[in-house]
PDB file of N, CA and C in Angstrom:
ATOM      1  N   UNK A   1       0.806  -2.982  23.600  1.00  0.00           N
ATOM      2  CA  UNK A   1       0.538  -3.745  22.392  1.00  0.00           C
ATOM      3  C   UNK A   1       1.109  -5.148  22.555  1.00  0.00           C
ATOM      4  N   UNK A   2       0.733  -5.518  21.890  1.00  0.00           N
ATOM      5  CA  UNK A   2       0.962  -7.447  21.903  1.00  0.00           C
ATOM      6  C   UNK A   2       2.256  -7.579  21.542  1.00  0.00           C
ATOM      7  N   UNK A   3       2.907  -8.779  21.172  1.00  0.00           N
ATOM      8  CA  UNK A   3       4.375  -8.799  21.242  1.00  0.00           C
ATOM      9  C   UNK A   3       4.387  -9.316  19.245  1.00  0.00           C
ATOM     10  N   UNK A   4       3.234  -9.116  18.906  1.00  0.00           N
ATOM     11  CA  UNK A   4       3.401  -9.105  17.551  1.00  0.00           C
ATOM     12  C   UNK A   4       3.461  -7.993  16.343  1.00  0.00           C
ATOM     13  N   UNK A   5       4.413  -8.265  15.345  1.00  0.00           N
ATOM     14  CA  UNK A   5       4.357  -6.640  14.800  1.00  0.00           C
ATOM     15  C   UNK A   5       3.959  -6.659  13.549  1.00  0.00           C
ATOM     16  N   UNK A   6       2.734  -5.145  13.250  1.00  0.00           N
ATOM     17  CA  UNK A   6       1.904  -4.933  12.136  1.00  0.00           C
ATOM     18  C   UNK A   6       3.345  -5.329  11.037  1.00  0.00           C
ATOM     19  N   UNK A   7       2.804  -6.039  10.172  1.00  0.00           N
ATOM     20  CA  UNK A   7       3.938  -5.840   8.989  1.00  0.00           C
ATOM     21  C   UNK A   7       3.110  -5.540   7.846  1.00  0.00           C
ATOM     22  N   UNK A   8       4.225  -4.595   7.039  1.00  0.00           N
ATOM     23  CA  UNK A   8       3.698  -3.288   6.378  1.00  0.00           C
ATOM     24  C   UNK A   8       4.693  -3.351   5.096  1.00  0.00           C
ATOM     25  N   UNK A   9       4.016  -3.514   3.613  1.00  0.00           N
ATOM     26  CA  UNK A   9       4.433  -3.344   2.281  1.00  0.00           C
ATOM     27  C   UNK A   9       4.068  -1.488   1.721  1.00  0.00           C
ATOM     28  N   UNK A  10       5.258  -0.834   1.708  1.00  0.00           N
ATOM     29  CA  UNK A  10       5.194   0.295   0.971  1.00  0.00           C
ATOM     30  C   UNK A  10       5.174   0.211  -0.640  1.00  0.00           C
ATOM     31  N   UNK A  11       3.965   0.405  -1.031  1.00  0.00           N
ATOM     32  CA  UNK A  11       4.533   0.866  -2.988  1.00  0.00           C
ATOM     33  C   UNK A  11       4.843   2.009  -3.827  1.00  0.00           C
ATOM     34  N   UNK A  12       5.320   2.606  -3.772  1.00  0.00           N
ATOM     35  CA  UNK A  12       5.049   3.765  -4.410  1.00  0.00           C
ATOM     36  C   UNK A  12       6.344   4.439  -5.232  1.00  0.00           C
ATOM     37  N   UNK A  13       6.257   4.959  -6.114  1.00  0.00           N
ATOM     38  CA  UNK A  13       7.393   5.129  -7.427  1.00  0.00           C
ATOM     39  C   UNK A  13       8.104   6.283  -7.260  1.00  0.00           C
ATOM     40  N   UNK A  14       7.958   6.796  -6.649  1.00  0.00           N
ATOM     41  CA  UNK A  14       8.387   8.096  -5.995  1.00  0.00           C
ATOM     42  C   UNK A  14       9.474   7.597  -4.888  1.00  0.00           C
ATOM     43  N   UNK A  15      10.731   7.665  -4.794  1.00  0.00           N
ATOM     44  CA  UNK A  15      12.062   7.396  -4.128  1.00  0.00           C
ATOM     45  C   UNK A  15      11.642   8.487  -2.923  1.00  0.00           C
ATOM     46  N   UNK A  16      11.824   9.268  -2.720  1.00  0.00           N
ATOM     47  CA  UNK A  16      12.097   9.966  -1.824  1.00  0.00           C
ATOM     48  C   UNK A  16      10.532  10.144  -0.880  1.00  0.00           C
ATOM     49  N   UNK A  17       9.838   9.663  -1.849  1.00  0.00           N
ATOM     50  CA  UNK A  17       8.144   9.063  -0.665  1.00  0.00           C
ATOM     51  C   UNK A  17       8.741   7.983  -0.215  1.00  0.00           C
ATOM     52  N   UNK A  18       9.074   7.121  -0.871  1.00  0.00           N
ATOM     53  CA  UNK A  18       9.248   5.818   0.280  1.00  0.00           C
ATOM     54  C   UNK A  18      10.440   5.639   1.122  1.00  0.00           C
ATOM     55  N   UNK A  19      11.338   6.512   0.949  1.00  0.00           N
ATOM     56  CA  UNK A  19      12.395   7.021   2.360  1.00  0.00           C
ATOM     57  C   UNK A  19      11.814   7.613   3.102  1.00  0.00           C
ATOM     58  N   UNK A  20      10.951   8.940   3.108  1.00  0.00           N
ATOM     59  CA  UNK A  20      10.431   9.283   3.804  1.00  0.00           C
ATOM     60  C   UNK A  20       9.400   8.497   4.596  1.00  0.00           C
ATOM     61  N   UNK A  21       8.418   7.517   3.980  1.00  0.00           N
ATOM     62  CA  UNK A  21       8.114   6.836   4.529  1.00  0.00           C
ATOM     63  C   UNK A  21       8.160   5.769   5.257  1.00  0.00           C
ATOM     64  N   UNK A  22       9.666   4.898   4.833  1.00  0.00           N
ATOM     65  CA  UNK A  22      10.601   4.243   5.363  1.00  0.00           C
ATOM     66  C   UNK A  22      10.883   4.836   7.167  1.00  0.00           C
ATOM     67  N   UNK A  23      11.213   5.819   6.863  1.00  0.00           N
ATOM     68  CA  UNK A  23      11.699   6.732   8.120  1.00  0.00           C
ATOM     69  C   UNK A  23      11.198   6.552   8.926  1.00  0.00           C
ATOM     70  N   UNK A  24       9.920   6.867   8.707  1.00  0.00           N
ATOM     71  CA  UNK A  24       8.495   7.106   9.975  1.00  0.00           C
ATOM     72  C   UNK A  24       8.614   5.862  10.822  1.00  0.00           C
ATOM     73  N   UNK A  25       7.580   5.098   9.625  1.00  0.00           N
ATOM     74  CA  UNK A  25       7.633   3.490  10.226  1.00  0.00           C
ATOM     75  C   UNK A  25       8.885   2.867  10.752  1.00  0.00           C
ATOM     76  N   UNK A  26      10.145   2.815  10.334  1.00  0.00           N
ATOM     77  CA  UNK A  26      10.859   2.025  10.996  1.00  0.00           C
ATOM     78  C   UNK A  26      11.403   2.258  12.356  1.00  0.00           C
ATOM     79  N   UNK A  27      10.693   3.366  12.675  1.00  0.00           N
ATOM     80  CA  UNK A  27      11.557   3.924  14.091  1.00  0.00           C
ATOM     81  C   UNK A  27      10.122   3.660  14.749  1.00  0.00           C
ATOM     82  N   UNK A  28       9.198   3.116  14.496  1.00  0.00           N
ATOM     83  CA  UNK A  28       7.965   2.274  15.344  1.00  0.00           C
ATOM     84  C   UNK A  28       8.584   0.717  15.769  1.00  0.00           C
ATOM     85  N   UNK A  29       8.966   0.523  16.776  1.00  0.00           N
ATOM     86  CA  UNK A  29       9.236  -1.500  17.248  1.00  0.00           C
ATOM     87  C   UNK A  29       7.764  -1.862  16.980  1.00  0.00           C
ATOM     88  N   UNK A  30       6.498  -1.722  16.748  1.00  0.00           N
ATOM     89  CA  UNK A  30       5.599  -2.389  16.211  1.00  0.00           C
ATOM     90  C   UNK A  30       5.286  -2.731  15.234  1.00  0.00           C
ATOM     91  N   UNK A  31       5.871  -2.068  14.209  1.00  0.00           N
ATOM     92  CA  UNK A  31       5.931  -2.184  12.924  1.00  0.00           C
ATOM     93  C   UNK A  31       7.275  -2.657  12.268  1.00  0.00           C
ATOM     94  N   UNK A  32       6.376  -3.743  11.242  1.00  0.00           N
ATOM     95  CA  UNK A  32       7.946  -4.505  10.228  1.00  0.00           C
ATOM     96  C   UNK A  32       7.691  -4.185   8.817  1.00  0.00           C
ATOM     97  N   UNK A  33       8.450  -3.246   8.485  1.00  0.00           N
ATOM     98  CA  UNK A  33       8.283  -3.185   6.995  1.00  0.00           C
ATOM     99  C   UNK A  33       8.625  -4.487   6.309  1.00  0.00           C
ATOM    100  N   UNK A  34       8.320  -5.413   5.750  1.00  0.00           N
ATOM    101  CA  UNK A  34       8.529  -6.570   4.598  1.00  0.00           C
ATOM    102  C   UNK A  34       8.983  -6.138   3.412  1.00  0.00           C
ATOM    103  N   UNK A  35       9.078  -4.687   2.839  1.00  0.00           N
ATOM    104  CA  UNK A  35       9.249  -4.482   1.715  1.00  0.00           C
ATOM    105  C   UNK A  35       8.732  -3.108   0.736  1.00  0.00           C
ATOM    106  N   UNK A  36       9.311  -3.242  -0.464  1.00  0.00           N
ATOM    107  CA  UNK A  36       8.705  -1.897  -0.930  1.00  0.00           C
ATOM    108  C   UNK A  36       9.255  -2.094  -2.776  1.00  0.00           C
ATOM    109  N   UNK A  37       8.128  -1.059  -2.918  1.00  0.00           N
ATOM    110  CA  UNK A  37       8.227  -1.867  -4.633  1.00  0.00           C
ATOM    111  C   UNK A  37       7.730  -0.423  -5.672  1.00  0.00           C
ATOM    112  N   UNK A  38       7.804  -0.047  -6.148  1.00  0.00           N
ATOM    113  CA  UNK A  38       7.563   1.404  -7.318  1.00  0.00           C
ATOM    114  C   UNK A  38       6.633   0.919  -8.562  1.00  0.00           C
ATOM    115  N   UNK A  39       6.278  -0.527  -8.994  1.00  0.00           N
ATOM    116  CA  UNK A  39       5.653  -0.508 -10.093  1.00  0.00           C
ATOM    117  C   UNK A  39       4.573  -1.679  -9.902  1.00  0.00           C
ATOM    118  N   UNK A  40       3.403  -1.285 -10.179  1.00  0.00           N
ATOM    119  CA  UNK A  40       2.211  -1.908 -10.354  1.00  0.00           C
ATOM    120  C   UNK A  40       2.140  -3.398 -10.249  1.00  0.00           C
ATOM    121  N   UNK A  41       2.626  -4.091 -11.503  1.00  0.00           N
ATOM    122  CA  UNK A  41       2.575  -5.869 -11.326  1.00  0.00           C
ATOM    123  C   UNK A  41       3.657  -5.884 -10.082  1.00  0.00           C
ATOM    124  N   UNK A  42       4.486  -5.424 -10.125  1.00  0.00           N
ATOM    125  CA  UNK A  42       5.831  -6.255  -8.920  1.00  0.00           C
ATOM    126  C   UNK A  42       4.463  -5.777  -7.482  1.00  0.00           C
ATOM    127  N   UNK A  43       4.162  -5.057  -7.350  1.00  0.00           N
ATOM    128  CA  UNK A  43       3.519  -4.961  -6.048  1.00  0.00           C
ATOM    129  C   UNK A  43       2.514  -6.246  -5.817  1.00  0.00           C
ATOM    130  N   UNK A  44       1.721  -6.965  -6.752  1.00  0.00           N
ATOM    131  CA  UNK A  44       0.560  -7.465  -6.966  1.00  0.00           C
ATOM    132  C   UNK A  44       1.402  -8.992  -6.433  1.00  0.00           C
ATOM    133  N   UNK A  45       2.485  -8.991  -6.773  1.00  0.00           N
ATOM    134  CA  UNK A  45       3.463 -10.469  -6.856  1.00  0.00           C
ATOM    135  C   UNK A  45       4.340 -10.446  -5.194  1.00  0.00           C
ATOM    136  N   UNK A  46       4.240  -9.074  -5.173  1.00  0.00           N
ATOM    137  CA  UNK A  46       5.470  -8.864  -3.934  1.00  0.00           C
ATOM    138  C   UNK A  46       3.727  -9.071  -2.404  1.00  0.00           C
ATOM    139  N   UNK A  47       3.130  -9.096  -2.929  1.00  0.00           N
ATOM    140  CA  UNK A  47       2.187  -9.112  -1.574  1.00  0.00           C
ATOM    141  C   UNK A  47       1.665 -10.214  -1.464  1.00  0.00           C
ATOM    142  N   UNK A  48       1.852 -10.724  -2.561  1.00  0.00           N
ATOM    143  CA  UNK A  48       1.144 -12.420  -2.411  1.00  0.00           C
ATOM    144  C   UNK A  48       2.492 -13.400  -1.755  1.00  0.00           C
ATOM    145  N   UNK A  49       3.514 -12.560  -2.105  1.00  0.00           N
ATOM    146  CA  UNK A  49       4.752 -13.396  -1.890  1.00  0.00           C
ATOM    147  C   UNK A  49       4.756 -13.088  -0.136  1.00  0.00           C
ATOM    148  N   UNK A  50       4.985 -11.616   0.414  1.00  0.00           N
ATOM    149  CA  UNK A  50       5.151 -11.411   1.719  1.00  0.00           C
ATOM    150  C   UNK A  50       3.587 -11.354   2.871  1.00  0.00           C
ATOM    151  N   UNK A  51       3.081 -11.014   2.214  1.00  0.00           N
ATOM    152  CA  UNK A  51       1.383 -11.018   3.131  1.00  0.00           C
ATOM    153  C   UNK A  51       1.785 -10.673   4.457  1.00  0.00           C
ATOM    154  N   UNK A  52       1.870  -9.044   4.114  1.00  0.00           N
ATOM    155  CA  UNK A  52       1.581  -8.230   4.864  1.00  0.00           C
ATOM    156  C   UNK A  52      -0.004  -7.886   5.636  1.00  0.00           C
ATOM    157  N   UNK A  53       0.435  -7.241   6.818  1.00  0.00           N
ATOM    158  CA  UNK A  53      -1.087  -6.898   7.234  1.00  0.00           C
ATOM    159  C   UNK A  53      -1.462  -5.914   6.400  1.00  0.00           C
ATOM    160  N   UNK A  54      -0.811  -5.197   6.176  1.00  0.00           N
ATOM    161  CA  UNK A  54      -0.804  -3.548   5.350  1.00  0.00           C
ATOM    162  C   UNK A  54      -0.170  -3.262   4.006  1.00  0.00           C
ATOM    163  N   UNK A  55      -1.182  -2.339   3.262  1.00  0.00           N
ATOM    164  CA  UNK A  55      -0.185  -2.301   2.210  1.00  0.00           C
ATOM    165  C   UNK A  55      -0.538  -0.795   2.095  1.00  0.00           C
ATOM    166  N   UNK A  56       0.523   0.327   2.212  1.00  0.00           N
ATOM    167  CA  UNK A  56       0.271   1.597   1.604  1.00  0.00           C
ATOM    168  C   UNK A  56       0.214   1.793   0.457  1.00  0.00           C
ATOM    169  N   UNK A  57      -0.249   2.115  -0.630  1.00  0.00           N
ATOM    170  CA  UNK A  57      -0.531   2.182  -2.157  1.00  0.00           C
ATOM    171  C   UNK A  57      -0.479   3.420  -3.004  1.00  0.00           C
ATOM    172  N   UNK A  58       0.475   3.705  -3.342  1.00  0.00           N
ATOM    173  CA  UNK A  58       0.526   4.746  -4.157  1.00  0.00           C
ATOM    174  C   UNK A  58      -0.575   4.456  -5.663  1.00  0.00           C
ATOM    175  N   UNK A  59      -1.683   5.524  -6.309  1.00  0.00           N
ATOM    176  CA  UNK A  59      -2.915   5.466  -7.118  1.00  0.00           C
ATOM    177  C   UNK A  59      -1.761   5.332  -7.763  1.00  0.00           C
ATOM    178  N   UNK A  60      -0.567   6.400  -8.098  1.00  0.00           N
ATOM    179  CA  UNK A  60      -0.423   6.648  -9.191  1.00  0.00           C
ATOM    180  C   UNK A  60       1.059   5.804  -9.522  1.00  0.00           C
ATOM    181  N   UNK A  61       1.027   4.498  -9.988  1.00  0.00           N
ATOM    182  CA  UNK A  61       2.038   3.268 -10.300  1.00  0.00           C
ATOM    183  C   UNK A  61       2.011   3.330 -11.988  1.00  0.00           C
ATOM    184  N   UNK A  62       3.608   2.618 -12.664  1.00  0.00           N
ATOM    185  CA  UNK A  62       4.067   2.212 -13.594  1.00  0.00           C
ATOM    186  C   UNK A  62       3.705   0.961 -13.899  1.00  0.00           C
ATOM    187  N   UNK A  63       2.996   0.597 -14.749  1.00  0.00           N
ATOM    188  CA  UNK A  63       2.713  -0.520 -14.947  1.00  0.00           C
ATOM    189  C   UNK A  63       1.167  -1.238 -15.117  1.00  0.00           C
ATOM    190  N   UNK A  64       0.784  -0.180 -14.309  1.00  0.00           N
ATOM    191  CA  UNK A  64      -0.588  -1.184 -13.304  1.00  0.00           C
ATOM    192  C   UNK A  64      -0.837   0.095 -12.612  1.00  0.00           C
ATOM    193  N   UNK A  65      -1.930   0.920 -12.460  1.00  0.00           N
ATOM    194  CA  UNK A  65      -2.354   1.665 -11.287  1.00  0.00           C
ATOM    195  C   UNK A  65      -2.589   1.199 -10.169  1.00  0.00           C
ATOM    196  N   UNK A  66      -2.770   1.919  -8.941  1.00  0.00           N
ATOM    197  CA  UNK A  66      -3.349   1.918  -7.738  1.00  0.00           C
ATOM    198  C   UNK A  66      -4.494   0.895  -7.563  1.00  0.00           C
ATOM    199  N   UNK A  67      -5.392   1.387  -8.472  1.00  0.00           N
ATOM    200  CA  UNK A  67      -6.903   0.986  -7.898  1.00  0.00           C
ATOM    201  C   UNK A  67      -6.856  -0.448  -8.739  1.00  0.00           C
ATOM    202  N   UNK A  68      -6.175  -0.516  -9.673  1.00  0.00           N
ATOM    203  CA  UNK A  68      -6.013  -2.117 -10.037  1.00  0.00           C
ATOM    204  C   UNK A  68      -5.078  -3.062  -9.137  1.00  0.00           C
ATOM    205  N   UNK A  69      -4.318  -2.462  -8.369  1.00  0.00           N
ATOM    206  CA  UNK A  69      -3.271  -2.868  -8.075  1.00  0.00           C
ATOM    207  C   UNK A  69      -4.341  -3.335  -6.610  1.00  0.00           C
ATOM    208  N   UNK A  70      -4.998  -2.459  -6.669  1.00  0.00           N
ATOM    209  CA  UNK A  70      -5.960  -2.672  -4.932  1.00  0.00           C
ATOM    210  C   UNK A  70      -6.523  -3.526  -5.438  1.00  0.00           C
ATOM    211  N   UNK A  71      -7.557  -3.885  -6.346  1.00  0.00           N
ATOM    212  CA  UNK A  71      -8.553  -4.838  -6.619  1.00  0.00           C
ATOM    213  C   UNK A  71      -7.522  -6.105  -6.558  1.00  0.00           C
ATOM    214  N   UNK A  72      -6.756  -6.249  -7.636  1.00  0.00           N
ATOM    215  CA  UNK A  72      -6.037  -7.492  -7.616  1.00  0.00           C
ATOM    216  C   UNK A  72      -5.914  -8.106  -6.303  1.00  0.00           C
ATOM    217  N   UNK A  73      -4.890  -7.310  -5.600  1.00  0.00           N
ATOM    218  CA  UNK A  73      -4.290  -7.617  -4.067  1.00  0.00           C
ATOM    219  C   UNK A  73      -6.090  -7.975  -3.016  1.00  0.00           C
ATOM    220  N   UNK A  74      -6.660  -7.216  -3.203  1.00  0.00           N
ATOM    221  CA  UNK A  74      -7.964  -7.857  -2.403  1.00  0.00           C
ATOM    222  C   UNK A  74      -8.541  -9.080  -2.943  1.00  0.00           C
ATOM    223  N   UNK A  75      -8.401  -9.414  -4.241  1.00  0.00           N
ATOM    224  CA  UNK A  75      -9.042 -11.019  -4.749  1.00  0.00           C
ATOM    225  C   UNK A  75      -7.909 -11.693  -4.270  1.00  0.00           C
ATOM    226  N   UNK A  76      -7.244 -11.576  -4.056  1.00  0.00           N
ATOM    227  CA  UNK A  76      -5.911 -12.864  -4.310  1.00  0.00           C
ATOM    228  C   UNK A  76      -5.917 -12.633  -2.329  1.00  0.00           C
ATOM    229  N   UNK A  77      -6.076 -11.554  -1.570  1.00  0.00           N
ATOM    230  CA  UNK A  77      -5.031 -11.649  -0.419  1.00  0.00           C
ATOM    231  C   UNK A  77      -6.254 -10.299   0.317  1.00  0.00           C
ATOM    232  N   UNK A  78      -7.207 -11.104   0.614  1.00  0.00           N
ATOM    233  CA  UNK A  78      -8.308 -10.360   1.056  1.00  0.00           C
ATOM    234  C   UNK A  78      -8.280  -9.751   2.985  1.00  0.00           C
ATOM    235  N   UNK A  79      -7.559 -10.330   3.414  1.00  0.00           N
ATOM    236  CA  UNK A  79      -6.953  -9.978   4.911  1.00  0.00           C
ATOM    237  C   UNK A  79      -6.212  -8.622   4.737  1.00  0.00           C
ATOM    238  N   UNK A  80      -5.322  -8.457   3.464  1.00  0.00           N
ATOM    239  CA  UNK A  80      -4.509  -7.349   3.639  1.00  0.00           C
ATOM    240  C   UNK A  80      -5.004  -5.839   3.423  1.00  0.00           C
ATOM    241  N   UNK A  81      -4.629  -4.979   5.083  1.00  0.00           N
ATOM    242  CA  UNK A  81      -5.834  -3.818   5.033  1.00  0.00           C
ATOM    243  C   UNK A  81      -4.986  -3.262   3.554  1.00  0.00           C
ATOM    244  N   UNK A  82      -5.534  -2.116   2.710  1.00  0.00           N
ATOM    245  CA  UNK A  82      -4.579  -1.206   2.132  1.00  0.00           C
ATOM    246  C   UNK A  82      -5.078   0.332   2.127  1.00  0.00           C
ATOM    247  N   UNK A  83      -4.115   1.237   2.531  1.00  0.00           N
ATOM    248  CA  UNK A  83      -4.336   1.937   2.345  1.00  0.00           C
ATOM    249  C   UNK A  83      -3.654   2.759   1.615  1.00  0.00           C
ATOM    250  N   UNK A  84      -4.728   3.787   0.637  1.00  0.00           N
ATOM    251  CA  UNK A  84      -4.208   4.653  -0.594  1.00  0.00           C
ATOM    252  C   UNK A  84      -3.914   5.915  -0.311  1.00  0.00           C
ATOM    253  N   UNK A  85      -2.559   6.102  -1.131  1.00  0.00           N
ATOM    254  CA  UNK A  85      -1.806   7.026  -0.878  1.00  0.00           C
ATOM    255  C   UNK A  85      -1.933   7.840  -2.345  1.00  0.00           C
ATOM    256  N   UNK A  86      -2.345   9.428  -1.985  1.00  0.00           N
ATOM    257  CA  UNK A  86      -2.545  10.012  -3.336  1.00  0.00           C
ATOM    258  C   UNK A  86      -2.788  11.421  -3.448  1.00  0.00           C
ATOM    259  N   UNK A  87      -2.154  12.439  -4.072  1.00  0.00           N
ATOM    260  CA  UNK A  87      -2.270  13.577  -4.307  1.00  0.00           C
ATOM    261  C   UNK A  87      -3.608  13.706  -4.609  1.00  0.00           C
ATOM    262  N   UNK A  88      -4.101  12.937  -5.435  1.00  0.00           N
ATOM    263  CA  UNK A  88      -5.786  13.744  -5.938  1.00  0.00           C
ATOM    264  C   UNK A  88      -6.745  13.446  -5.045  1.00  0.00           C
ATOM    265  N   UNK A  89      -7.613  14.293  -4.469  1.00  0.00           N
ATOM    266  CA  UNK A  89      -8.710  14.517  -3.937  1.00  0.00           C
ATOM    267  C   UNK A  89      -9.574  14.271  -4.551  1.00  0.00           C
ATOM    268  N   UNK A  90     -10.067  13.970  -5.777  1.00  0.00           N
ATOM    269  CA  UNK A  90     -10.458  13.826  -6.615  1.00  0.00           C
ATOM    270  C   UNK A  90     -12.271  12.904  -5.674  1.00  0.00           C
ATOM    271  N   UNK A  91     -13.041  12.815  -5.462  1.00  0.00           N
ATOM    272  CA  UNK A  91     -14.225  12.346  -4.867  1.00  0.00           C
ATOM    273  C   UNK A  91     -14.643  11.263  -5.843  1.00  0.00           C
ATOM    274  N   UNK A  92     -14.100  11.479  -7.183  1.00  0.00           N
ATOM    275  CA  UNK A  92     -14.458   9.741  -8.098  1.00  0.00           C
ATOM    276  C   UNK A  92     -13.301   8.992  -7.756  1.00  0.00           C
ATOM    277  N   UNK A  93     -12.023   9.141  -7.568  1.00  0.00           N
ATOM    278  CA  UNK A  93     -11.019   8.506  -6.676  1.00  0.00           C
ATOM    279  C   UNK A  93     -11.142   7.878  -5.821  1.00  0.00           C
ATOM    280  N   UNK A  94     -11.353   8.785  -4.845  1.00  0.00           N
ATOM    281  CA  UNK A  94     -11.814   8.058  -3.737  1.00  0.00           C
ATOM    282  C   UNK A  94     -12.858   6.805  -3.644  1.00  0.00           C
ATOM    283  N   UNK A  95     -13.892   7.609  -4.127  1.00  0.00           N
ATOM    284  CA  UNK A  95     -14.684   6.260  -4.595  1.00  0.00           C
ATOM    285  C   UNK A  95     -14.274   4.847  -4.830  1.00  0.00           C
ATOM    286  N   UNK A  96     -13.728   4.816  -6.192  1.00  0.00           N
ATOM    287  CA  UNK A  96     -13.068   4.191  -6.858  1.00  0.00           C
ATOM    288  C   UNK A  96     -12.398   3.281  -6.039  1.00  0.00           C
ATOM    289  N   UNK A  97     -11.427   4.149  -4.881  1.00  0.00           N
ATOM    290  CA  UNK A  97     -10.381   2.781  -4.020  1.00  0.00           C
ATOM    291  C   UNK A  97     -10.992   2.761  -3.049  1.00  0.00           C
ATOM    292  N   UNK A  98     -12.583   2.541  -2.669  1.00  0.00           N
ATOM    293  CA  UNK A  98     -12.697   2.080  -1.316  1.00  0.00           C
ATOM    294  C   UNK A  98     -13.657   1.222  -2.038  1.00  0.00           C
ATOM    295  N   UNK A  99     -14.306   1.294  -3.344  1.00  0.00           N
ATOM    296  CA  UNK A  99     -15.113   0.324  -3.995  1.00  0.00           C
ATOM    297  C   UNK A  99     -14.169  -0.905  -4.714  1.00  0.00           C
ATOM    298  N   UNK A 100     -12.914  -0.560  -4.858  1.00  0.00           N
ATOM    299  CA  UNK A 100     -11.796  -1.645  -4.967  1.00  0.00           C
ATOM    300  C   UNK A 100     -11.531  -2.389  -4.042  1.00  0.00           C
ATOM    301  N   UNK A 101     -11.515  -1.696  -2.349  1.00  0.00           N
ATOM    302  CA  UNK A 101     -11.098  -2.970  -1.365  1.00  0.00           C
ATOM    303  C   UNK A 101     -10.504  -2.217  -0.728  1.00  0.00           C
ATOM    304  N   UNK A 102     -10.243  -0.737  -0.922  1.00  0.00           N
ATOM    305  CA  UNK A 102      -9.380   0.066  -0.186  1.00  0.00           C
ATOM    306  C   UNK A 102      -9.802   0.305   1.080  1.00  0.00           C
ATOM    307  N   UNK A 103      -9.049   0.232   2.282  1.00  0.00           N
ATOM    308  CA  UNK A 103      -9.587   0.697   3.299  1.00  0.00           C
ATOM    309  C   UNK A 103      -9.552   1.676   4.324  1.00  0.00           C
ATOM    310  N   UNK A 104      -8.497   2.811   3.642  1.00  0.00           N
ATOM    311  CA  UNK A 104      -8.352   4.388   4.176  1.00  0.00           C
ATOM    312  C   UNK A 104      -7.998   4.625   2.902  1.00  0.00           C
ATOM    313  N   UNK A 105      -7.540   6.299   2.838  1.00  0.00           N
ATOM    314  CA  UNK A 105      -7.136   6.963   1.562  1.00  0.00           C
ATOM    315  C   UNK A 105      -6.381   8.212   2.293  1.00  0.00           C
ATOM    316  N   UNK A 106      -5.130   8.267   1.792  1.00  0.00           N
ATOM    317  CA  UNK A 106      -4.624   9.232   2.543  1.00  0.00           C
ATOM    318  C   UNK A 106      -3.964  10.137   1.755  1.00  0.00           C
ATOM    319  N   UNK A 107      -3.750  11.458   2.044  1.00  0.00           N
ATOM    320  CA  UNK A 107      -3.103  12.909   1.098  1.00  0.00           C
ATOM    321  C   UNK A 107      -2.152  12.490   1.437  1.00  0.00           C
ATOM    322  N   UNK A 108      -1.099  12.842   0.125  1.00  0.00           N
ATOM    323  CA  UNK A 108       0.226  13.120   0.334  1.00  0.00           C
ATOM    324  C   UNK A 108       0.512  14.421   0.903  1.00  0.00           C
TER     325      UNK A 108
END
């Protein structure tokens, strides 16, 4: 890999998802986490501020959902991939965040 590293915004309101997810990623040298945030508007502000390549997205946020939280972040900061992070399987879900800007969707 190149000598540059994916940098990566975690959101999600759930503490012990984003340690766990913390975990993974930081023991990758290709990857730079920039940050991590639990509620809807702070994510929308925290990605325009760091512009990440990546943003993992928890649907289910305080404040502001997922799939708003995706639309926003794709008008304002259209480079940044995101991908959604979410218990429901739900097939109008899904929908929903790849017709927002989403660009994977992943089970918890």
């Amino acid at each position: 890999m190149s000598d540059q590293k994916i940098t990566l915004f975690l959101a999600d309101d759930n503490q012990m998802v984003l340690e766990g997810l913390m975990s993974l990623v930081e023991s990758d040298q290709d990857i730079e986490v920039l940050g991590h945030c639990g509620e809807g508007p702070k994510v929308v502000g925290e990605v325009q501020a760091t512009q990440p390549d990546v943003l993992v997205l928890d649907i289910s946020l305080p404040g502001m959902n997922g799939l708003e939280v995706c639309r926003q972040v794709k008008q304002s900061r259209p480079e940044t991939k995101i991908l959604m992070l979410s218990m429901n399987l739900s097939e109008r879900i899904v929908i929903g965040a790849i017709n927002n800007g989403a660009s994977g969707y992943l089970i918890k």
